[in-house]
C-alpha atoms as a PDB file:
ATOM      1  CA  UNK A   1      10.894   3.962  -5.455  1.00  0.00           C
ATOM      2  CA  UNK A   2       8.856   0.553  -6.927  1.00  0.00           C
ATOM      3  CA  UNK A   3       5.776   2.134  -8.461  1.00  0.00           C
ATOM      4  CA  UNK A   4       2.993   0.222  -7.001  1.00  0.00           C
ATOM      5  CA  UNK A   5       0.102   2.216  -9.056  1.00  0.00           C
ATOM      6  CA  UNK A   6       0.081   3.627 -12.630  1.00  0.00           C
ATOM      7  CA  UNK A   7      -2.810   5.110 -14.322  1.00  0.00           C
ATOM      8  CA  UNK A   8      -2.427   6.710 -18.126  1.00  0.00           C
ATOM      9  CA  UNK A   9      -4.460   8.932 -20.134  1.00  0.00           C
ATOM     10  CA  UNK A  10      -7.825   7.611 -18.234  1.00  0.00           C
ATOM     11  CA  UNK A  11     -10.554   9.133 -20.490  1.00  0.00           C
ATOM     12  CA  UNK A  12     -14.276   9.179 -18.389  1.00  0.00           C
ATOM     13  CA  UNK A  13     -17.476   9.937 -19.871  1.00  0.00           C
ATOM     14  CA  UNK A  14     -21.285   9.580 -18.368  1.00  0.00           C
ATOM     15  CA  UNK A  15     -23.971  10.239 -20.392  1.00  0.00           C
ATOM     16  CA  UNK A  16     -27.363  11.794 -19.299  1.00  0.00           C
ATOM     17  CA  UNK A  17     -29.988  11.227 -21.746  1.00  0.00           C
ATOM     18  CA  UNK A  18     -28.404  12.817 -24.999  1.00  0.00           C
ATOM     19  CA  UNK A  19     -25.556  14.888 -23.154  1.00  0.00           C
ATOM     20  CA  UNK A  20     -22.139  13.887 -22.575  1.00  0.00           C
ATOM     21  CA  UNK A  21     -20.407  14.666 -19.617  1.00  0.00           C
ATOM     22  CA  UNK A  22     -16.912  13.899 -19.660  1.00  0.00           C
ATOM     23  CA  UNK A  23     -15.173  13.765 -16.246  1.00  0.00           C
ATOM     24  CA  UNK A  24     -11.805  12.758 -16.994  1.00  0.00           C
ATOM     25  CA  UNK A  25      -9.715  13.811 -20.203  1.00  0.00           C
ATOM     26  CA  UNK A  26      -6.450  11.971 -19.498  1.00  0.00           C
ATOM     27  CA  UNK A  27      -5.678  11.789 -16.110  1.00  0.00           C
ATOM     28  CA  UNK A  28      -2.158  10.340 -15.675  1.00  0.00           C
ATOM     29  CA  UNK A  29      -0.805   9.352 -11.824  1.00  0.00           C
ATOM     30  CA  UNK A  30       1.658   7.303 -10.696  1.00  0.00           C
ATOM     31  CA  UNK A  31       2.132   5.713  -6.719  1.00  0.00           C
ATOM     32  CA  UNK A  32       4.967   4.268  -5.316  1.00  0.00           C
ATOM     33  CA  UNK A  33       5.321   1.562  -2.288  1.00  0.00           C
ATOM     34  CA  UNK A  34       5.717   4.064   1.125  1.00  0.00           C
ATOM     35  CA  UNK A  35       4.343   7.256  -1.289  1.00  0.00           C
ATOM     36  CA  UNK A  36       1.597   9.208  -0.475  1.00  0.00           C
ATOM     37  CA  UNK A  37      -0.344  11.363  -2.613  1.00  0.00           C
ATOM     38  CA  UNK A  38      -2.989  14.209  -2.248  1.00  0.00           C
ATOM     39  CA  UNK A  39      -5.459  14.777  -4.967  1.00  0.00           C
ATOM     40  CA  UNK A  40      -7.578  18.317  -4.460  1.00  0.00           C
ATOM     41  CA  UNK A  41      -9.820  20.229  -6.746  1.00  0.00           C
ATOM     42  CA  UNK A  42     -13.626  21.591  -6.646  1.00  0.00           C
ATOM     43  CA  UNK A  43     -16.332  19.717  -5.774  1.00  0.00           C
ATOM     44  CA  UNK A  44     -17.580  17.698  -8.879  1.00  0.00           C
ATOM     45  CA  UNK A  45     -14.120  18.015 -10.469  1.00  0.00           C
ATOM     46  CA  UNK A  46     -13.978  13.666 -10.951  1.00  0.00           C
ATOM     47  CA  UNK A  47     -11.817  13.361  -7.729  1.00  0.00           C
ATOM     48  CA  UNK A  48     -14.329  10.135  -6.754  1.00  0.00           C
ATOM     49  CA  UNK A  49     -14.356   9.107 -10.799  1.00  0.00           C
ATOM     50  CA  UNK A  50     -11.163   8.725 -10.255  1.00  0.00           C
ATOM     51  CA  UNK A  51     -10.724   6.752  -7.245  1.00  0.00           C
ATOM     52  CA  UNK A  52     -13.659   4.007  -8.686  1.00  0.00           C
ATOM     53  CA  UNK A  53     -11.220   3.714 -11.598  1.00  0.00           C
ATOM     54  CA  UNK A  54      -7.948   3.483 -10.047  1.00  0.00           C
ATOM     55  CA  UNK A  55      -9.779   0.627  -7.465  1.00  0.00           C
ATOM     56  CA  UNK A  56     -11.518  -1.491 -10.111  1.00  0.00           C
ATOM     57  CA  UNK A  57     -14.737  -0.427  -9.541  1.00  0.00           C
ATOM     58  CA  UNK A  58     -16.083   1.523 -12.838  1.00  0.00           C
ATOM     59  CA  UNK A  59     -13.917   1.044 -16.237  1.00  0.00           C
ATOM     60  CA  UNK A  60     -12.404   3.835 -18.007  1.00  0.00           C
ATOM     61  CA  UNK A  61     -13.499   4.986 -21.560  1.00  0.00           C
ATOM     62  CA  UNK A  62      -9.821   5.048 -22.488  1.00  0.00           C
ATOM     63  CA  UNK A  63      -6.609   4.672 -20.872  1.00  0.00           C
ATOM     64  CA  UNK A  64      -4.610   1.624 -18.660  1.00  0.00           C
ATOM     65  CA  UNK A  65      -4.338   1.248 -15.241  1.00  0.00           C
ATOM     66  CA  UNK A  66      -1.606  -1.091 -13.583  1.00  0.00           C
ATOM     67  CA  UNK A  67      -0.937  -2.682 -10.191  1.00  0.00           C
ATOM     68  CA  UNK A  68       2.692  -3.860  -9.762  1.00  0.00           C
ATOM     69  CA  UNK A  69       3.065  -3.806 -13.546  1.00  0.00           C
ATOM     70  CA  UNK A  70      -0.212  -5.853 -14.343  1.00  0.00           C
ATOM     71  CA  UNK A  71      -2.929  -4.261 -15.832  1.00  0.00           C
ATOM     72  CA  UNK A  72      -6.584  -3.990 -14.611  1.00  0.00           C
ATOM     73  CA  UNK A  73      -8.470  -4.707 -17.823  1.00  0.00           C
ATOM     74  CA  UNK A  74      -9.318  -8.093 -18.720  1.00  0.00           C
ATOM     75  CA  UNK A  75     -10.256  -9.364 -15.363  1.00  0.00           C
ATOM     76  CA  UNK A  76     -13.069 -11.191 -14.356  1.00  0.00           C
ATOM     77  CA  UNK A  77     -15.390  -9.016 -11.946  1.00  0.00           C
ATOM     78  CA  UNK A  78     -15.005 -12.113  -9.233  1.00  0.00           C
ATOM     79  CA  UNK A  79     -10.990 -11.318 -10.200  1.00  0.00           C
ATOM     80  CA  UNK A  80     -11.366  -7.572  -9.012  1.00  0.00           C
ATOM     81  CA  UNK A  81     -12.994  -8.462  -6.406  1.00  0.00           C
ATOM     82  CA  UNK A  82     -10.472 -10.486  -5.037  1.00  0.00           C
ATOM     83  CA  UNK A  83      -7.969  -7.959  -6.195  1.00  0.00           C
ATOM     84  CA  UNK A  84      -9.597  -5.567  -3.943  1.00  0.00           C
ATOM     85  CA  UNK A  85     -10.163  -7.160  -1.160  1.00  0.00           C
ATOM     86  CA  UNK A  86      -6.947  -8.149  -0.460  1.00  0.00           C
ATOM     87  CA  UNK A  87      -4.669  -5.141  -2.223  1.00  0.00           C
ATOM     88  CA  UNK A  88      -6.903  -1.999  -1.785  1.00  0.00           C
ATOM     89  CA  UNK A  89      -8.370  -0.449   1.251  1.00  0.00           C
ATOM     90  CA  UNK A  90     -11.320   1.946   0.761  1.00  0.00           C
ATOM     91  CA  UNK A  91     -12.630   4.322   2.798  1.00  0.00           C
ATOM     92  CA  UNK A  92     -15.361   6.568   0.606  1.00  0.00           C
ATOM     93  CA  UNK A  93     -17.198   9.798   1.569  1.00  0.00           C
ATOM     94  CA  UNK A  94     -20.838   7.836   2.389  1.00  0.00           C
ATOM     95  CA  UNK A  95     -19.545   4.724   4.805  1.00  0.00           C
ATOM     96  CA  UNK A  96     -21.402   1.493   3.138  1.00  0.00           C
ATOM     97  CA  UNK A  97     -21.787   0.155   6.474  1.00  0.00           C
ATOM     98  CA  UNK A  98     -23.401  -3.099   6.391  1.00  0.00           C
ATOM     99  CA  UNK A  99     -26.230  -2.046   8.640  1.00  0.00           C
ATOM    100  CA  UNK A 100     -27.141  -5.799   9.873  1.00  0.00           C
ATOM    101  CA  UNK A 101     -23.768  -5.930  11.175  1.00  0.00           C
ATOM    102  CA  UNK A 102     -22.028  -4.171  14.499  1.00  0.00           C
ATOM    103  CA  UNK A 103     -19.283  -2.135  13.918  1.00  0.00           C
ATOM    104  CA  UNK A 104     -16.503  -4.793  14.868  1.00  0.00           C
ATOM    105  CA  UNK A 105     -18.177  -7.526  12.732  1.00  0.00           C
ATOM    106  CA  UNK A 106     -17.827  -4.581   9.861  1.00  0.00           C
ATOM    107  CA  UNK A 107     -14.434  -3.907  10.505  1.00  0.00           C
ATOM    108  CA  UNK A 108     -13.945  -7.827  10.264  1.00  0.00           C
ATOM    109  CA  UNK A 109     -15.500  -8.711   7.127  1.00  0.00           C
ATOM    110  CA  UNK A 110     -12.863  -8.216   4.784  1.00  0.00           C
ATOM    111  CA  UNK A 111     -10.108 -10.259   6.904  1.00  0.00           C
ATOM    112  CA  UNK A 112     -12.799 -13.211   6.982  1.00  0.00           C
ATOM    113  CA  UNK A 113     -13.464 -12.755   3.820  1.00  0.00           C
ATOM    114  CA  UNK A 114      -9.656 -13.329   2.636  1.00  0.00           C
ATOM    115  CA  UNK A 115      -9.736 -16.477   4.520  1.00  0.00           C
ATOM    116  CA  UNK A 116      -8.101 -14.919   8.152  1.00  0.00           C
ATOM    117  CA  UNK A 117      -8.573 -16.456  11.433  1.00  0.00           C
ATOM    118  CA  UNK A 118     -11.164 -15.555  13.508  1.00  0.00           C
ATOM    119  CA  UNK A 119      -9.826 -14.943  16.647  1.00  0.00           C
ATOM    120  CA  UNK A 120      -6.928 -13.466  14.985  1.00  0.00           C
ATOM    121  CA  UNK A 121      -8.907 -10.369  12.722  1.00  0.00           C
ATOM    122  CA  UNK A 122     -11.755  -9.493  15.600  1.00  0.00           C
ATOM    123  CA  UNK A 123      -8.230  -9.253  18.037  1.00  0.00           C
ATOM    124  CA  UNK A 124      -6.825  -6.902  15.451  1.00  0.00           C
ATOM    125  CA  UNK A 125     -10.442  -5.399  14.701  1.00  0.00           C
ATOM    126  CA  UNK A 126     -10.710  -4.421  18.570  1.00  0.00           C
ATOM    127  CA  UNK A 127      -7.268  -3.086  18.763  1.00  0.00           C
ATOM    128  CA  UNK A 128      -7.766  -0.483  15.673  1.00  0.00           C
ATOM    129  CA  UNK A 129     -11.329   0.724  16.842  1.00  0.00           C
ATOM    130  CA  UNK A 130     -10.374   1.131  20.901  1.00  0.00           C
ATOM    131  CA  UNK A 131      -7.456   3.446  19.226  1.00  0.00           C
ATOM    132  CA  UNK A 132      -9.769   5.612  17.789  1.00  0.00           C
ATOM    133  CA  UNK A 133     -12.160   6.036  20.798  1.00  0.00           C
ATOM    134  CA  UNK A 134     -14.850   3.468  19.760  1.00  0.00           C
ATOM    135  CA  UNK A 135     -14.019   0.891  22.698  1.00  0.00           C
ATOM    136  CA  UNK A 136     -17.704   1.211  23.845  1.00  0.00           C
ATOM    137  CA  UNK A 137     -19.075   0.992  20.924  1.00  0.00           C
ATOM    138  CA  UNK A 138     -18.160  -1.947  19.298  1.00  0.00           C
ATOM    139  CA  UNK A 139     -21.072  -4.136  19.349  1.00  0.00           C
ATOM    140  CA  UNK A 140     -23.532  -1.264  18.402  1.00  0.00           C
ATOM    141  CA  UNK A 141     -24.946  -1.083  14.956  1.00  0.00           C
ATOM    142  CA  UNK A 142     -24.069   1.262  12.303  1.00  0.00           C
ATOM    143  CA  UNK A 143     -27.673   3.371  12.950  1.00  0.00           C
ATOM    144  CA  UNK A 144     -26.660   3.757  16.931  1.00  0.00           C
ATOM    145  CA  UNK A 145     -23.486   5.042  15.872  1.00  0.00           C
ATOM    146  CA  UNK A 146     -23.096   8.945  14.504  1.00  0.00           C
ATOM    147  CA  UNK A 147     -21.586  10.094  11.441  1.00  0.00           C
ATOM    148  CA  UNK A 148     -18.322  10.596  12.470  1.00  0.00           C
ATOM    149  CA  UNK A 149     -18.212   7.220  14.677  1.00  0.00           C
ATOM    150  CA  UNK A 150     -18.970   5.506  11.404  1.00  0.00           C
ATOM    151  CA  UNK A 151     -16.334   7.057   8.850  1.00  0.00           C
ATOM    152  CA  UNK A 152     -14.149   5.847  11.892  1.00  0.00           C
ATOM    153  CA  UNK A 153     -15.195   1.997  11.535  1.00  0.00           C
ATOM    154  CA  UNK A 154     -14.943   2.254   8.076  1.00  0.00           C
ATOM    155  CA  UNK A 155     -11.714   3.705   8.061  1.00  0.00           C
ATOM    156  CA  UNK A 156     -10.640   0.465   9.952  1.00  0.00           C
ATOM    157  CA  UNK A 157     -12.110  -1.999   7.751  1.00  0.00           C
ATOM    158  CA  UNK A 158     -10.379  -0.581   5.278  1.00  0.00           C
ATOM    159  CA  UNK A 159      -7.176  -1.254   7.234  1.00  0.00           C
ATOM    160  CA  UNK A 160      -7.830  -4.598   8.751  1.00  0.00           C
ATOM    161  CA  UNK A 161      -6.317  -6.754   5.847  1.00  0.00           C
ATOM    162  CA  UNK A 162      -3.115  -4.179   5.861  1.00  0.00           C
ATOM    163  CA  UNK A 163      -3.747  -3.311   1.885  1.00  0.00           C
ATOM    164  CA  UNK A 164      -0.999  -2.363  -0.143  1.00  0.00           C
ATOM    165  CA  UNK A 165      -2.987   0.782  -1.439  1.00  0.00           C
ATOM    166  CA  UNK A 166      -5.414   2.937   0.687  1.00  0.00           C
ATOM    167  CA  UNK A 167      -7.455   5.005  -1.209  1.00  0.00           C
ATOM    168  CA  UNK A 168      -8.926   7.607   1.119  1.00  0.00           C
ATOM    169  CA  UNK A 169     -12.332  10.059  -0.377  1.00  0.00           C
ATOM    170  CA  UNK A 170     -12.459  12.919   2.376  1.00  0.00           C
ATOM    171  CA  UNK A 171     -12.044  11.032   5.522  1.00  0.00           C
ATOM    172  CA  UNK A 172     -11.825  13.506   7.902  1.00  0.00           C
ATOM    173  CA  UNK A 173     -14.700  15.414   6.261  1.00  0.00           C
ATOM    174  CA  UNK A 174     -17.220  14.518   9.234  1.00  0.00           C
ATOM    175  CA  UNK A 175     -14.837  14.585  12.510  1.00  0.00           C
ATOM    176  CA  UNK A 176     -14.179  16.758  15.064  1.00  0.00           C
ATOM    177  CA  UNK A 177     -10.338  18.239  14.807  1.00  0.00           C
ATOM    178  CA  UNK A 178      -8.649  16.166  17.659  1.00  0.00           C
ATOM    179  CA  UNK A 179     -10.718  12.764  16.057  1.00  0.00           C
ATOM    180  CA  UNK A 180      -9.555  13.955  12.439  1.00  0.00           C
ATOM    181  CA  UNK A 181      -5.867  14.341  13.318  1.00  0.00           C
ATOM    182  CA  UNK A 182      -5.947  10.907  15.410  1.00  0.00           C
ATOM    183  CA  UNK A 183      -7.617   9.035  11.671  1.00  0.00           C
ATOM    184  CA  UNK A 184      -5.082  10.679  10.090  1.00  0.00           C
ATOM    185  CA  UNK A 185      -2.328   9.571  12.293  1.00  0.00           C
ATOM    186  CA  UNK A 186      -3.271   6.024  12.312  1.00  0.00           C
ATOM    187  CA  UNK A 187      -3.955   5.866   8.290  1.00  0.00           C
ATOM    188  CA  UNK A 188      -0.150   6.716   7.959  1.00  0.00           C
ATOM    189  CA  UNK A 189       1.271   4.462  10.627  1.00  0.00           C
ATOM    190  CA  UNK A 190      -0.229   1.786   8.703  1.00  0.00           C
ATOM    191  CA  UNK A 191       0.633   2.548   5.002  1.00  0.00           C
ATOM    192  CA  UNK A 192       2.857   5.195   4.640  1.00  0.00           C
ATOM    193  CA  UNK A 193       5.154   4.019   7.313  1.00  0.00           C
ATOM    194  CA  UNK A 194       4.821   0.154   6.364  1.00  0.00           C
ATOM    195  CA  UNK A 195       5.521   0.800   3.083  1.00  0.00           C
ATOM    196  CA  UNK A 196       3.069   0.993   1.490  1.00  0.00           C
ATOM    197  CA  UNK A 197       0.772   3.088  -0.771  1.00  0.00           C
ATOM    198  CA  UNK A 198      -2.132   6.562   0.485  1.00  0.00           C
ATOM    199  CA  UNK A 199      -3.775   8.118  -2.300  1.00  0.00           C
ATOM    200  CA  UNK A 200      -6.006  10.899   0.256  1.00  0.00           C
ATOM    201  CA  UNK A 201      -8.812  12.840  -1.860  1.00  0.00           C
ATOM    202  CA  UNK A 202      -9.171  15.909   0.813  1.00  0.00           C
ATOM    203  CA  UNK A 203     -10.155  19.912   0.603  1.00  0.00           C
ATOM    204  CA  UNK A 204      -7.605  20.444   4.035  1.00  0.00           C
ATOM    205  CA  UNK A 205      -4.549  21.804   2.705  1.00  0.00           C
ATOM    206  CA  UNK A 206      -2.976  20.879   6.456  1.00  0.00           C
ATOM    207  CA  UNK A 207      -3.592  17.135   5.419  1.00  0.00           C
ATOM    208  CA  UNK A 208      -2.837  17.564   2.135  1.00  0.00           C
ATOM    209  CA  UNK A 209       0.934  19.377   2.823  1.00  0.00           C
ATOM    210  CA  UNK A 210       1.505  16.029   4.418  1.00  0.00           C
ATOM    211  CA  UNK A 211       1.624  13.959   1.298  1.00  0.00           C
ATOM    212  CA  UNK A 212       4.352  13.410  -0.495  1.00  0.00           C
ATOM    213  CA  UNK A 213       3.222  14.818  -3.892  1.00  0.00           C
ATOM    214  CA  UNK A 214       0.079  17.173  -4.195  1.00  0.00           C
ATOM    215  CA  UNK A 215      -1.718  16.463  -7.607  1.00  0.00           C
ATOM    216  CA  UNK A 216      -5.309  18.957  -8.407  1.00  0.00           C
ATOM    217  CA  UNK A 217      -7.498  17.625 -10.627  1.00  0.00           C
ATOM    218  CA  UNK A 218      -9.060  20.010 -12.764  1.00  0.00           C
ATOM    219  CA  UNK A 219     -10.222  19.812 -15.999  1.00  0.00           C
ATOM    220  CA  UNK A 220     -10.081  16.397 -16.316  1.00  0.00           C
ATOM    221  CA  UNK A 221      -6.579  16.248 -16.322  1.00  0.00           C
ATOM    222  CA  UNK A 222      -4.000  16.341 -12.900  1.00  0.00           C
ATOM    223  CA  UNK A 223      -1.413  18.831 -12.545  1.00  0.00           C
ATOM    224  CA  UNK A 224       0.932  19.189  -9.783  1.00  0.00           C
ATOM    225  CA  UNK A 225       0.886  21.441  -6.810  1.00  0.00           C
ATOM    226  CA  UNK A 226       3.184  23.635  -5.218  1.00  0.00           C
ATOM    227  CA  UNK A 227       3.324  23.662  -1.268  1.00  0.00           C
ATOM    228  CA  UNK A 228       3.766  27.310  -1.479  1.00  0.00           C
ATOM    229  CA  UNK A 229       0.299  27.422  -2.376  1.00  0.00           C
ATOM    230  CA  UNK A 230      -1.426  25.307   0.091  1.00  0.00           C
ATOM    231  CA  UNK A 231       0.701  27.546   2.747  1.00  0.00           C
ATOM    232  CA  UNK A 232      -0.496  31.040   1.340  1.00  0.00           C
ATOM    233  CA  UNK A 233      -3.894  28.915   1.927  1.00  0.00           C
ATOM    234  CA  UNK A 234      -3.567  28.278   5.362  1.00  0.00           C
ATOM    235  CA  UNK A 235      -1.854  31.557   6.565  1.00  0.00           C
ATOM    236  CA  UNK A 236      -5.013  33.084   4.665  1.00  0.00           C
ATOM    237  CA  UNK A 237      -7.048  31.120   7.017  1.00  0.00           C
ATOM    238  CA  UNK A 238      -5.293  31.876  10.159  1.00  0.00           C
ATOM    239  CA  UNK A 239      -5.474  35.681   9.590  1.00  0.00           C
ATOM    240  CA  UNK A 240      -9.780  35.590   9.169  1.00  0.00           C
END
């Protein structure tokens, strides 16, 4: 499998006034092209840290970070940017919804951003959000659209430029069952299956059995996870 993502020994502090919190103490994680991978652990274990390092967006105190064998440090922010725009696919807990915008004009900005035909991305754009039930809803705004319609636009502008990476914080956290499996669904027909790279934060253990490898982060460092322990999990759950 061609590794597509390697992170080593990230090291993460933040500091609040004179205390020192560190988040991360040498997380080490590796994704291939067509490879998906679950990342679990508490709430406030660094499961987000992570994901702002491994997309460019914060810097790590220590440790290197590589995209098809080419490291992240020593790039210009307007060089990330780029990166990201037209490698990784996002989709965070809170939506960033640009709130000027309607939800298809959202779902198209990265596309015309990256230089894509018009009629070509709000096509592609309409497609995506009529799959996941927001047909009628396209031209609304994000504030006439609920919580769960929104994680659903942004889960398609994440999509819309077909990244090589999708980096996924909780996306089912605010959707119905039947929505959440349908998200799911269509995040890995479009990665997964086309090759390329999911790394899914999530605290389902029915999503995260799905992945290919289950990593918990705990400590600061990530350890691998059995299935066998996600299943005792979910028979648990069956039997309340």
């Amino acid at each position: 499998m061609t590794e597509l993502l390697v992170a080593e020994k990230l090291v993460k502090s933040y500091h609040d006034g004179e205390r020192e919190l560190k988040v991360l103490r040498g997380a080490t994680l590796t994704v291939g092209a067509g490879e998906a991978v679950a990342v679990i652990g508490m709430s406030g274990s660094g499961k987000s840290t992570l994901l702002h390092l491994l997309g460019g967006l914060d810097v790590p105190d220590e440790g290197t970070i590589t995209f098809d064998g080419k490291p992240l440090s020593g790039r210009s922010v307007a060089q990330l940017s780029e990166w990201r725009n037209r490698s990784i696919g996002y989709v965070f807990q809170f939506h960033h919804l640009l709130p000027e915008f309607s939800a298809i004009e959202n779902v198209m900005m990265p596309a015309l951003i990256a230089g894509r035909r018009r009629d070509e991305v709000e096509a592609s754009a309409m497609e995506m959000l009529k799959g996941l039930g927001l047909g009628e809803r396209l031209r609304h705004r994000p504030s006439r659209l609920s919580g769960g319609e929104q994680q659903r636009v942004a889960l398609c502008r994440a999509l819309v430029n077909q990244p090589r990476l999708l980096m996924a914080d909780e996306p089912t956290g605010n959707l119905d069952l039947k929505t959440g499996e349908t998200v799911i669904e269509l995040m890995w027909k479009n990665t997964v299956a086309e090759g390329r790279g999911l790394i899914i934060v999530t605290h389902e253990p029915t999503i995260a059995m799905r992945a290919h490898r289950i990593m918990r982060l705990h400590g600061g460092t990530l350890h691998p996870v059995e299935t066998a322990e996600l299943e005792a999990q979910i028979a648990e759950r069956r039997r309340r």
